[in-house]
C-alpha atoms as a PDB file:
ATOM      1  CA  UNK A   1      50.068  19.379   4.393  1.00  0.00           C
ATOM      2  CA  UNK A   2      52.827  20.511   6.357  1.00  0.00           C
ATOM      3  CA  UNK A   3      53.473  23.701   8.424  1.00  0.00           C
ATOM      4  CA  UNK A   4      56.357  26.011   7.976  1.00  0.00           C
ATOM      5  CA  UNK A   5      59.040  26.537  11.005  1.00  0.00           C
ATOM      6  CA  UNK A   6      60.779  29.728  10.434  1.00  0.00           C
ATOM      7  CA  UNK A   7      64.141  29.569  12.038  1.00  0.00           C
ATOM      8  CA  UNK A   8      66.356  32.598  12.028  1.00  0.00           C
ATOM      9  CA  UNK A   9      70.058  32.158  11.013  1.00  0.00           C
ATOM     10  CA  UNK A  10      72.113  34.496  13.596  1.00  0.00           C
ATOM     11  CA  UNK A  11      75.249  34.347  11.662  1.00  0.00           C
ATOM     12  CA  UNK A  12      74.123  34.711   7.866  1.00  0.00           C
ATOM     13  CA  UNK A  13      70.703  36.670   9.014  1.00  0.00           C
ATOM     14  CA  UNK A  14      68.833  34.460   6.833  1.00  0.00           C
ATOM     15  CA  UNK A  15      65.650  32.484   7.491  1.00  0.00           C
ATOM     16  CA  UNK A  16      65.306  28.501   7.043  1.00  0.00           C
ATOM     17  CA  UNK A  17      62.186  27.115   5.953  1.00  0.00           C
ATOM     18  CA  UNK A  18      62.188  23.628   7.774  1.00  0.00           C
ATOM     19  CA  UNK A  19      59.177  21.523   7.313  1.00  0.00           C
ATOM     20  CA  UNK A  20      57.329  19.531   9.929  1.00  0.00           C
ATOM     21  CA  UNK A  21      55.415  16.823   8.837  1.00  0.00           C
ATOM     22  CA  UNK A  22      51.598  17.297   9.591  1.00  0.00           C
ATOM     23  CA  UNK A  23      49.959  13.687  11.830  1.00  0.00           C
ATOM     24  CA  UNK A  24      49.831  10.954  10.283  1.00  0.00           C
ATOM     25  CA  UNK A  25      46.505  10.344   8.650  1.00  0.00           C
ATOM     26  CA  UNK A  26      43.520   7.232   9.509  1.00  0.00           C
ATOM     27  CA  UNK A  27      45.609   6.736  13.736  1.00  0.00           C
ATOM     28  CA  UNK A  28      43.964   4.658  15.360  1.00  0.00           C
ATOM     29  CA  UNK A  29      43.510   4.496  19.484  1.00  0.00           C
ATOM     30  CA  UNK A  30      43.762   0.425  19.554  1.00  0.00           C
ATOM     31  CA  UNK A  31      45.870  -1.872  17.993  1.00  0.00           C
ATOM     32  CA  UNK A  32      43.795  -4.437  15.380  1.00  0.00           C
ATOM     33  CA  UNK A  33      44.282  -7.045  17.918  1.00  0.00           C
ATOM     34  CA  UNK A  34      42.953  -4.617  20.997  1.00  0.00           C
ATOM     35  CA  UNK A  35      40.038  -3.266  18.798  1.00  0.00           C
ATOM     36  CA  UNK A  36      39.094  -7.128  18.570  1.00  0.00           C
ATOM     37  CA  UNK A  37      39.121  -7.877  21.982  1.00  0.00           C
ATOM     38  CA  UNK A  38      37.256  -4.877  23.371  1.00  0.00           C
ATOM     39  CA  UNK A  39      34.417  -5.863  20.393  1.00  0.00           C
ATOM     40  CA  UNK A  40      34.369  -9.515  21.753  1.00  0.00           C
ATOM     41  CA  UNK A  41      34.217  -8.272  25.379  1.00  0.00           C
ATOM     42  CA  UNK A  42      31.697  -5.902  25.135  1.00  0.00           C
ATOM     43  CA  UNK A  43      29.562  -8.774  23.062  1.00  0.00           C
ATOM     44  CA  UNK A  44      30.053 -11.697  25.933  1.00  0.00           C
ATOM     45  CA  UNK A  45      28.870  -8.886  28.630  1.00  0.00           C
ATOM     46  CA  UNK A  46      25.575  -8.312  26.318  1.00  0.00           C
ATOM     47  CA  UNK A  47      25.238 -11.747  25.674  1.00  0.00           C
ATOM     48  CA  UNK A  48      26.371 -13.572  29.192  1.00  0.00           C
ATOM     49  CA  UNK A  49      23.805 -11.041  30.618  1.00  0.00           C
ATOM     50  CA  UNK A  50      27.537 -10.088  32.958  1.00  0.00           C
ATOM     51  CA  UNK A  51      26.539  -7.876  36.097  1.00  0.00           C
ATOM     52  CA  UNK A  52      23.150  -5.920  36.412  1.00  0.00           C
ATOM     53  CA  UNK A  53      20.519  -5.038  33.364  1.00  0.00           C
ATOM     54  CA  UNK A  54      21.448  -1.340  33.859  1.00  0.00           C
ATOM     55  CA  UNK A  55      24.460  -1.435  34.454  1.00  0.00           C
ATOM     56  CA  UNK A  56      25.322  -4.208  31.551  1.00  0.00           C
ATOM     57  CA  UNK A  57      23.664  -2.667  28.689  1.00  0.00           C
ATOM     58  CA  UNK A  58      25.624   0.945  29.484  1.00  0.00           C
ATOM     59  CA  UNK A  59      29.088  -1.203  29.605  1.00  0.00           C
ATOM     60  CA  UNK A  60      27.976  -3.497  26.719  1.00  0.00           C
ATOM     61  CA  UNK A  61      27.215   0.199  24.399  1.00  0.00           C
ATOM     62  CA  UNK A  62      30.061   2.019  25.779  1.00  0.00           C
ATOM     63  CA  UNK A  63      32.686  -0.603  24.674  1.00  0.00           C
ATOM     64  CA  UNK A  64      30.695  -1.582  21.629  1.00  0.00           C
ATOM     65  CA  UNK A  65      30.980   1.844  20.068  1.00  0.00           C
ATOM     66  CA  UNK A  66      34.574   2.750  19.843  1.00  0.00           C
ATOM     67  CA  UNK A  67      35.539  -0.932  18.838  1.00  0.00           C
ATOM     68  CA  UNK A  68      33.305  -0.438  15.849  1.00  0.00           C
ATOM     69  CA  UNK A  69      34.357   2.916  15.459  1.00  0.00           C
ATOM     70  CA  UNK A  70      38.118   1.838  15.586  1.00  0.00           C
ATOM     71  CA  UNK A  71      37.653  -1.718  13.802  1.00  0.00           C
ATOM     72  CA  UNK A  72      35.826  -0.249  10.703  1.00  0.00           C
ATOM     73  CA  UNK A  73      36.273   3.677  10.195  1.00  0.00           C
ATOM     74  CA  UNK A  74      36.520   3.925   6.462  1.00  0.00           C
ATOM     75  CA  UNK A  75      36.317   0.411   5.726  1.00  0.00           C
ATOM     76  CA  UNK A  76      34.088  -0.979   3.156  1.00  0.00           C
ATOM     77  CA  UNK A  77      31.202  -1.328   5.525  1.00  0.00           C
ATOM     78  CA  UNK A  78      31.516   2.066   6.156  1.00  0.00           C
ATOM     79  CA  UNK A  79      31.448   3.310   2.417  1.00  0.00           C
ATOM     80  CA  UNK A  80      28.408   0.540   1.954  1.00  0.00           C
ATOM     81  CA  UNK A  81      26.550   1.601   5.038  1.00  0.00           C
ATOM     82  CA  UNK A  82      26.109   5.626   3.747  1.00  0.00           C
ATOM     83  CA  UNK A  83      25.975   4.307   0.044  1.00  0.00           C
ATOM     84  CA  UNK A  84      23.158   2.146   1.221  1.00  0.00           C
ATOM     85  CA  UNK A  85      21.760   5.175   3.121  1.00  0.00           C
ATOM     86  CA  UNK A  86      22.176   7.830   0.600  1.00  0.00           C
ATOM     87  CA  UNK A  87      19.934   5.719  -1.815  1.00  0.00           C
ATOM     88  CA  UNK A  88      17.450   4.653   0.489  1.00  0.00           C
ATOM     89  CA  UNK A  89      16.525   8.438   0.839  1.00  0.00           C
ATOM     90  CA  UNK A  90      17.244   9.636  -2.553  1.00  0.00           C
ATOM     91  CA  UNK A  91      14.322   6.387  -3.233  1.00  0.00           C
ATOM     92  CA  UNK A  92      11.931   8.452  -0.484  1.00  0.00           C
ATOM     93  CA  UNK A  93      12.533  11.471  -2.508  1.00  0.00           C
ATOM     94  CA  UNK A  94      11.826  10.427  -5.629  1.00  0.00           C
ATOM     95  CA  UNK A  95       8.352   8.913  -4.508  1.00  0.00           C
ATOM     96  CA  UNK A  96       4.812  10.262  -5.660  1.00  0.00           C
ATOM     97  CA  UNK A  97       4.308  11.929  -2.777  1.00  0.00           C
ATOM     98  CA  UNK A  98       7.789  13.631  -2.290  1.00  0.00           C
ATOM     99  CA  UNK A  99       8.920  14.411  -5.713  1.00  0.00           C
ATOM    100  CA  UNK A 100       8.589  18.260  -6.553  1.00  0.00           C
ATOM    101  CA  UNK A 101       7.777  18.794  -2.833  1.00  0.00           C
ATOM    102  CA  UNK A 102       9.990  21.548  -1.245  1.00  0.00           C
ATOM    103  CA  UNK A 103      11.797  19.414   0.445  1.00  0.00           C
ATOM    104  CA  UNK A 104      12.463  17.217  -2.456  1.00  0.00           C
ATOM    105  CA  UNK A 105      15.339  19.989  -2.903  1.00  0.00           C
ATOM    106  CA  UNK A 106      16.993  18.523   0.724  1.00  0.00           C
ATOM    107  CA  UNK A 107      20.596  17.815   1.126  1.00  0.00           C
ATOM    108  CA  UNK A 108      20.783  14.604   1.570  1.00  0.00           C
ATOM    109  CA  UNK A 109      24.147  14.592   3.044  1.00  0.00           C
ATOM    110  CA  UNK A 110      23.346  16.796   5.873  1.00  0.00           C
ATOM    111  CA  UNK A 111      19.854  14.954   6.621  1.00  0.00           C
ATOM    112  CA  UNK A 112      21.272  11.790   6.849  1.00  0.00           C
ATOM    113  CA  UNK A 113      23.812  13.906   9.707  1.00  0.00           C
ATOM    114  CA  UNK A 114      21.223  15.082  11.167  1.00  0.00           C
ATOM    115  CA  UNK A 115      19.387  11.222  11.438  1.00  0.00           C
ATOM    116  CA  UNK A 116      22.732  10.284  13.292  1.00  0.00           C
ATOM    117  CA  UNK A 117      22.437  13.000  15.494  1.00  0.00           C
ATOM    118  CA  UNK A 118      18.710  12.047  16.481  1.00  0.00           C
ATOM    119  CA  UNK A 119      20.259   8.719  17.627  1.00  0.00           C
ATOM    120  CA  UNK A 120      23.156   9.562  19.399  1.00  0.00           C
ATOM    121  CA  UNK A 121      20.443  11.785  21.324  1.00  0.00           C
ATOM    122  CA  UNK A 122      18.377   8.755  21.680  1.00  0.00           C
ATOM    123  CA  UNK A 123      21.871   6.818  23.301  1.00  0.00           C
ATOM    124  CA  UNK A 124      22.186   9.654  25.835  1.00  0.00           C
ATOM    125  CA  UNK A 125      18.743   9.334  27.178  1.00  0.00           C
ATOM    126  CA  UNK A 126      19.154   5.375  27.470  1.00  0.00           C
ATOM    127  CA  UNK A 127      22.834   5.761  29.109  1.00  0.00           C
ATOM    128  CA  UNK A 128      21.701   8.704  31.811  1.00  0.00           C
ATOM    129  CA  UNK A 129      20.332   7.577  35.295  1.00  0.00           C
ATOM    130  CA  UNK A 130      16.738   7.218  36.214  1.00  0.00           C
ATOM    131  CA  UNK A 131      17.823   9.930  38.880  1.00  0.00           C
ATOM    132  CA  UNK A 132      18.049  12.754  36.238  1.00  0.00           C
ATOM    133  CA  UNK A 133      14.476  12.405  35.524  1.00  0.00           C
ATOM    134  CA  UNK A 134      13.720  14.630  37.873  1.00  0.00           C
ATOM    135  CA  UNK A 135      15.434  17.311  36.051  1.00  0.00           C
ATOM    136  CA  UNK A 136      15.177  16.247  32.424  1.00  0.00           C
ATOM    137  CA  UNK A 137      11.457  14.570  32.094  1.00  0.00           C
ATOM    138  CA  UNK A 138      10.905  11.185  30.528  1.00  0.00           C
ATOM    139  CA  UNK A 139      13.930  11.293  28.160  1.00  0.00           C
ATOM    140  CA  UNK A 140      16.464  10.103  30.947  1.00  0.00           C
ATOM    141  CA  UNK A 141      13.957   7.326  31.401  1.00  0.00           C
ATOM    142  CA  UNK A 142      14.792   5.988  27.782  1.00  0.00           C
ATOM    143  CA  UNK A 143      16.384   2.336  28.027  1.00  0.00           C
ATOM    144  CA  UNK A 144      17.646  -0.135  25.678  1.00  0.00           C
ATOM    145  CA  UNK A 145      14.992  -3.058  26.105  1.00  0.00           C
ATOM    146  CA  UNK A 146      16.367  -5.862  28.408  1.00  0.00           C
ATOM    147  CA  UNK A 147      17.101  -9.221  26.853  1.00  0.00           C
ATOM    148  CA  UNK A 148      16.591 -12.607  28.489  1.00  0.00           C
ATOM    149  CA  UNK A 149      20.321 -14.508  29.088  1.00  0.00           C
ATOM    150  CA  UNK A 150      21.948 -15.638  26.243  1.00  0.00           C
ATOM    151  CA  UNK A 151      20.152 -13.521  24.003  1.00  0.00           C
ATOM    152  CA  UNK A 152      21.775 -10.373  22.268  1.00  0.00           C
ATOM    153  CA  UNK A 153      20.307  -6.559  22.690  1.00  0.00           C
ATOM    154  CA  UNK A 154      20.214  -5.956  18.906  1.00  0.00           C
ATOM    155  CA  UNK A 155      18.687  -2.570  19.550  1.00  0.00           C
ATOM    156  CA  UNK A 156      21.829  -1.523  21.776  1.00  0.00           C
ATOM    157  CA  UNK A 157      24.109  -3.422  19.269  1.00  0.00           C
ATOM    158  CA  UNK A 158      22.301  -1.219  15.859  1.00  0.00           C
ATOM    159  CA  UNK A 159      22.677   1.764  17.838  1.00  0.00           C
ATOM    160  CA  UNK A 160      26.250   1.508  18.533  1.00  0.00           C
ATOM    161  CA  UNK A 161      26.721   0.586  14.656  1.00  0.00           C
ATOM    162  CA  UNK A 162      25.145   3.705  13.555  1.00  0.00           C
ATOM    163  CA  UNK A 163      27.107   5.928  15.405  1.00  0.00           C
ATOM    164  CA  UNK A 164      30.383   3.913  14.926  1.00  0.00           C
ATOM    165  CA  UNK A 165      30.052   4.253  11.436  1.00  0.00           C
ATOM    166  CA  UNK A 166      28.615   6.956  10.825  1.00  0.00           C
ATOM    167  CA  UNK A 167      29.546   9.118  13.801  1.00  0.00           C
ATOM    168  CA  UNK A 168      31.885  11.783  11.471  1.00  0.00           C
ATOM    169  CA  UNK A 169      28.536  12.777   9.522  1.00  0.00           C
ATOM    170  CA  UNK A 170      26.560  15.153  12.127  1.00  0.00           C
ATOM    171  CA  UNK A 171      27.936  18.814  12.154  1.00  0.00           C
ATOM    172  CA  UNK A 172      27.120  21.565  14.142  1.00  0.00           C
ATOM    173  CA  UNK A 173      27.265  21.417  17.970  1.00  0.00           C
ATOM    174  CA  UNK A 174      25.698  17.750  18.042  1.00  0.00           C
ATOM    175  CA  UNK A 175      28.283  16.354  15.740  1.00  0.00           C
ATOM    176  CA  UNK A 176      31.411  18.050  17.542  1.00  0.00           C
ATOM    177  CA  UNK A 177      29.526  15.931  20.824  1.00  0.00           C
ATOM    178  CA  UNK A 178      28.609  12.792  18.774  1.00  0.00           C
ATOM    179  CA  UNK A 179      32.763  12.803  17.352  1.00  0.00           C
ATOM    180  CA  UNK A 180      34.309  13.560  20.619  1.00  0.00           C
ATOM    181  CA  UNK A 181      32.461  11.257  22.925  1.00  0.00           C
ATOM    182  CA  UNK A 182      33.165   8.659  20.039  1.00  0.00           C
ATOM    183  CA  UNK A 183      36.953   9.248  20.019  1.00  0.00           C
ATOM    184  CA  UNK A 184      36.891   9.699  24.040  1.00  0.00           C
ATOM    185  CA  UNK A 185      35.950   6.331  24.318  1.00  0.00           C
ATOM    186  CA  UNK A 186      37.661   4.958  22.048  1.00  0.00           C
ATOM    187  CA  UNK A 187      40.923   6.840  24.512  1.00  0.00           C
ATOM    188  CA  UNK A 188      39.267   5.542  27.419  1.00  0.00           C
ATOM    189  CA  UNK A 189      38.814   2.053  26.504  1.00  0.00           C
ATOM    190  CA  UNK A 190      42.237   1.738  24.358  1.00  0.00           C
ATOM    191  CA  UNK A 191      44.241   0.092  27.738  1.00  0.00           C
ATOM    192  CA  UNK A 192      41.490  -2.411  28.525  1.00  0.00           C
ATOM    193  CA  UNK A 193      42.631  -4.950  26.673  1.00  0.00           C
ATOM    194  CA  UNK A 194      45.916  -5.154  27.221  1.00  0.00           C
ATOM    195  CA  UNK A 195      45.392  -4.539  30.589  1.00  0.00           C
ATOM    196  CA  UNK A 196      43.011  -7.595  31.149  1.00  0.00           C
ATOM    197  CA  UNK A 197      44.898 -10.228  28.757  1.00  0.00           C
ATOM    198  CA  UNK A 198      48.503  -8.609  28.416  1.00  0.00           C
ATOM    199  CA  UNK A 199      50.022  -8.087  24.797  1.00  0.00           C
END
């Protein structure tokens, strides 16, 4: 698609149609090589246990997401993971107890959003302070459950998968916050790596 720049002649009082080439499509915050590292280094703070539990397990997630994000957007995995997804629910549906239901009629597309947004819901209440308990009730008390060192946090790592992923399928005001914290991140984190190891 491109958008139309209307520039006026002065001399022949005609108008030029100049085009101007719409962003490039699939750009990416990191480099392949910097989407690599910030993956590694957000799996050797998990796994080497690096600094303290709560502290760790927000770093770990926060770097985790927008390396999977950036490293496989539209890959194969990606197209796999909501294949594999899509059928899993279209099997639910067509069970005993859900076929003719009501909700047997569900859009699938826009359920399987919404299950994205339920756990990039679930991430917030893990990555907020204890502190804002006080105001918000148990859910800031949500936590991704510690690991023992050299162990991985699978639940922290299948969280940050999910979202990665799948983080363009939510709409509505959750998916506008589930898409833009992604692609913050992913802004925020983008210098890390060359920062620490040059390149």
């Amino acid at each position: 698609m491109y958008a139309a720049l209307f520039v006026s002649a002065p001399v022949q009082n005609t108008v030029a149609i100049v085009a101007a080439p719409a962003p490039a499509q699939g750009d990416r915050y990191m480099s392949p090589t910097a989407t690599a590292i910030l993956l590694l280094l957000a799996f050797v703070i998990d796994y080497m246990s690096v600094g303290p539990n709560s502290l760790r397990d927000r770093l770990a997630f926060l770097m985790a997401l927008p390396a999977i994000r950036e490293g496989f957007d539209d890959s194969p995995l990606d197209n796999w993971t909501v294949d594999t997804a899509t059928a899993a629910i279209e099997m639910l549906l067509d069970t005993p107890i859900m076929s003719g239901s009501y909700m047997a009629g569900m859009a699938i597309s826009a359920f399987l959003g919404a299950c994205v947004g339920l756990v990039f819901i679930y991430t917030v209440g893990c990555l907020l302070p204890v502190k804002a308990s006080k105001k918000l009730g148990r859910f800031a008390t949500l936590s991704f459950p510690q690991s023992p060192l050299f162990r991985v946090n699978w639940k922290l790592w299948i969280a940050a998968a999910i979202l990665g992923l799948l983080a363009d399928l939510p709409g509505g005001v959750i998916g506008g916050l589930t898409e833009g914290s992604v692609d913050f991140l992913a802004g925020f984190f983008a210098p890390l790596p060359a920062w620490l190891f040059g390149g």
